[in-house]
C-alpha atoms as a PDB file:
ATOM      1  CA  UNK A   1      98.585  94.067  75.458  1.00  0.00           C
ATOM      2  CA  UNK A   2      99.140  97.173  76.973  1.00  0.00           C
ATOM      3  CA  UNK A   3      96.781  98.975  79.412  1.00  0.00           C
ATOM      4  CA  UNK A   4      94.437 101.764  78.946  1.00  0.00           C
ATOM      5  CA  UNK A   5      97.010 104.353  81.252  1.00  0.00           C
ATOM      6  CA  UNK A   6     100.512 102.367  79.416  1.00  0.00           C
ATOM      7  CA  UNK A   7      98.984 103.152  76.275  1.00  0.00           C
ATOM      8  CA  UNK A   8      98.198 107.010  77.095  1.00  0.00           C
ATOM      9  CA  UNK A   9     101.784 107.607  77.972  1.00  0.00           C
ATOM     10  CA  UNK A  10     103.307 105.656  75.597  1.00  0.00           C
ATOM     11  CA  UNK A  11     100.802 108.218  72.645  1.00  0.00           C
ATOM     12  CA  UNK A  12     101.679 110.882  75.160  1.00  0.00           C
ATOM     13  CA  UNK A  13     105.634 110.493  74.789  1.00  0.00           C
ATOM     14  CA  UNK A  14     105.542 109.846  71.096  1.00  0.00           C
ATOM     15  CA  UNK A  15     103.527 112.735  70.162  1.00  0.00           C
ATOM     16  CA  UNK A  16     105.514 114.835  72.426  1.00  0.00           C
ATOM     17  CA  UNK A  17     108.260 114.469  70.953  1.00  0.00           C
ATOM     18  CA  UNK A  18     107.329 113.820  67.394  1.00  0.00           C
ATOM     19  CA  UNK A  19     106.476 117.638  68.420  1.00  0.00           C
ATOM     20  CA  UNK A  20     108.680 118.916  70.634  1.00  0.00           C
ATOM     21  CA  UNK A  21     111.674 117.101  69.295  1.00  0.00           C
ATOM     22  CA  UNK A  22     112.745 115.291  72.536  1.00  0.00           C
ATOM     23  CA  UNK A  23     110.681 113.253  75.363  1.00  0.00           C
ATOM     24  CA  UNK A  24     108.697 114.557  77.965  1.00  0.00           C
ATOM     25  CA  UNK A  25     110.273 114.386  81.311  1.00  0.00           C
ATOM     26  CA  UNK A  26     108.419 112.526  84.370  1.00  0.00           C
ATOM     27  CA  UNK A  27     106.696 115.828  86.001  1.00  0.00           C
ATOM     28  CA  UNK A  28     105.731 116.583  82.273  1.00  0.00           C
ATOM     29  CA  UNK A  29     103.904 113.069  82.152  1.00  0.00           C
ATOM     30  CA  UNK A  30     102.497 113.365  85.410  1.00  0.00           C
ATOM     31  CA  UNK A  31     100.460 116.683  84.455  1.00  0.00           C
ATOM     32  CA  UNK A  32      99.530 115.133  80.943  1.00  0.00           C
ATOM     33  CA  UNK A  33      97.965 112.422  82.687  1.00  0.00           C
ATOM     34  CA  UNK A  34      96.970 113.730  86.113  1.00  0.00           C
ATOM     35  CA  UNK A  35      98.696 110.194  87.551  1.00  0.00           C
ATOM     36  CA  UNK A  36     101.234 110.345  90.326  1.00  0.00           C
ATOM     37  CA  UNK A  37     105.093 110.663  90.147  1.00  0.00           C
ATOM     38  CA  UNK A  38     104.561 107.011  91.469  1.00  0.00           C
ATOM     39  CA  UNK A  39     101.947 105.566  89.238  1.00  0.00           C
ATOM     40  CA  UNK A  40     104.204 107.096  86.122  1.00  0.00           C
ATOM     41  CA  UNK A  41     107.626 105.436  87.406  1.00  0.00           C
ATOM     42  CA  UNK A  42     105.297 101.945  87.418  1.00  0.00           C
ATOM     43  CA  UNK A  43     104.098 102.311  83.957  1.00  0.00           C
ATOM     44  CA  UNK A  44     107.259 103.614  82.759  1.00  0.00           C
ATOM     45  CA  UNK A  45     108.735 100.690  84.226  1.00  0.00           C
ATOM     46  CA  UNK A  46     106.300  98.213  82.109  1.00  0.00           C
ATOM     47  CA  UNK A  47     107.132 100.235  78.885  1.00  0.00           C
ATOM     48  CA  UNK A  48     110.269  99.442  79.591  1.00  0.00           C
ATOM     49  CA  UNK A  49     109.993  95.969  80.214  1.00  0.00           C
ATOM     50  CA  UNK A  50     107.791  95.244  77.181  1.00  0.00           C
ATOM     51  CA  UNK A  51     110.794  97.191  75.073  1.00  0.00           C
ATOM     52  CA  UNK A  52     108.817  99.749  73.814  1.00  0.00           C
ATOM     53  CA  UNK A  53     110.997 102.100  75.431  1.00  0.00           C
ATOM     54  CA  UNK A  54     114.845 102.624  76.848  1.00  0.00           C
ATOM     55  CA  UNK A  55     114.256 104.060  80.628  1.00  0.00           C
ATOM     56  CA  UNK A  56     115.636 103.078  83.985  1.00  0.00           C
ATOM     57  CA  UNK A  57     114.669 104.770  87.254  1.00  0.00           C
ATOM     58  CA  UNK A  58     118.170 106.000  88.250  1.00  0.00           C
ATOM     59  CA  UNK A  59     117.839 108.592  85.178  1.00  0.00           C
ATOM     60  CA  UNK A  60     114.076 109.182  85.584  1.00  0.00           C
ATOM     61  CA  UNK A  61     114.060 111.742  82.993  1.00  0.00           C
ATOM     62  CA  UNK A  62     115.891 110.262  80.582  1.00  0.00           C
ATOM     63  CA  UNK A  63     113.230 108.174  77.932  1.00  0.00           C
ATOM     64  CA  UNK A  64     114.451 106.606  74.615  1.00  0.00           C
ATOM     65  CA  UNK A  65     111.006 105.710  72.680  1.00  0.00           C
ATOM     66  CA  UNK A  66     111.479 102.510  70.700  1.00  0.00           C
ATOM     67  CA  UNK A  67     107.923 102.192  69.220  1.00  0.00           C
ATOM     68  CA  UNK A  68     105.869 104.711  69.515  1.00  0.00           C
ATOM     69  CA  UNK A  69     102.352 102.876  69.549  1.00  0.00           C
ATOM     70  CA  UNK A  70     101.276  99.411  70.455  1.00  0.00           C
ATOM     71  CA  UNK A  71     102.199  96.665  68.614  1.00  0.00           C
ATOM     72  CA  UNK A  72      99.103  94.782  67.191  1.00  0.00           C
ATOM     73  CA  UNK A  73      98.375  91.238  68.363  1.00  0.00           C
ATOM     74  CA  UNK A  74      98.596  88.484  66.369  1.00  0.00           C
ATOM     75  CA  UNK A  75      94.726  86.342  66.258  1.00  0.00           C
END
């Protein structure tokens, strides 16, 4: 289960570019959101992790989305 700020960014970056046709980059996400450079690299880092998107921090701008919203949980 994602967090309240993970789940902003990760409807932030899919809507983005279902609009704009490619991904926000991280100074685009921090204005969105009015979080840090910082606190964006950390969630960007969990999106990652939890595979709903292709990013590494050595090619900050560079964000492949996977799945655009949160996957539901299974009760």
């Amino acid at each position: 289960m994602l967090s309240d700020i993970e789940r902003k960014v990760l409807c932030v970056i899919g809507n983005y570019s279902a609009g704009r046709r490619r991904t926000p980059t991280v100074d685009e996400l921090c204005v969105k959101t009015g979080r840090s450079r910082g606190g964006i690299m950390t969630v960007l880092d969990v999106l990652a992790r939890e595979k709903y998107i292709e990013w590494q921090r050595t090619e900050p701008d560079k964000i492949e989305v996977l799945e655009a919203w949160e996957r539901k949980g299974i009760r």
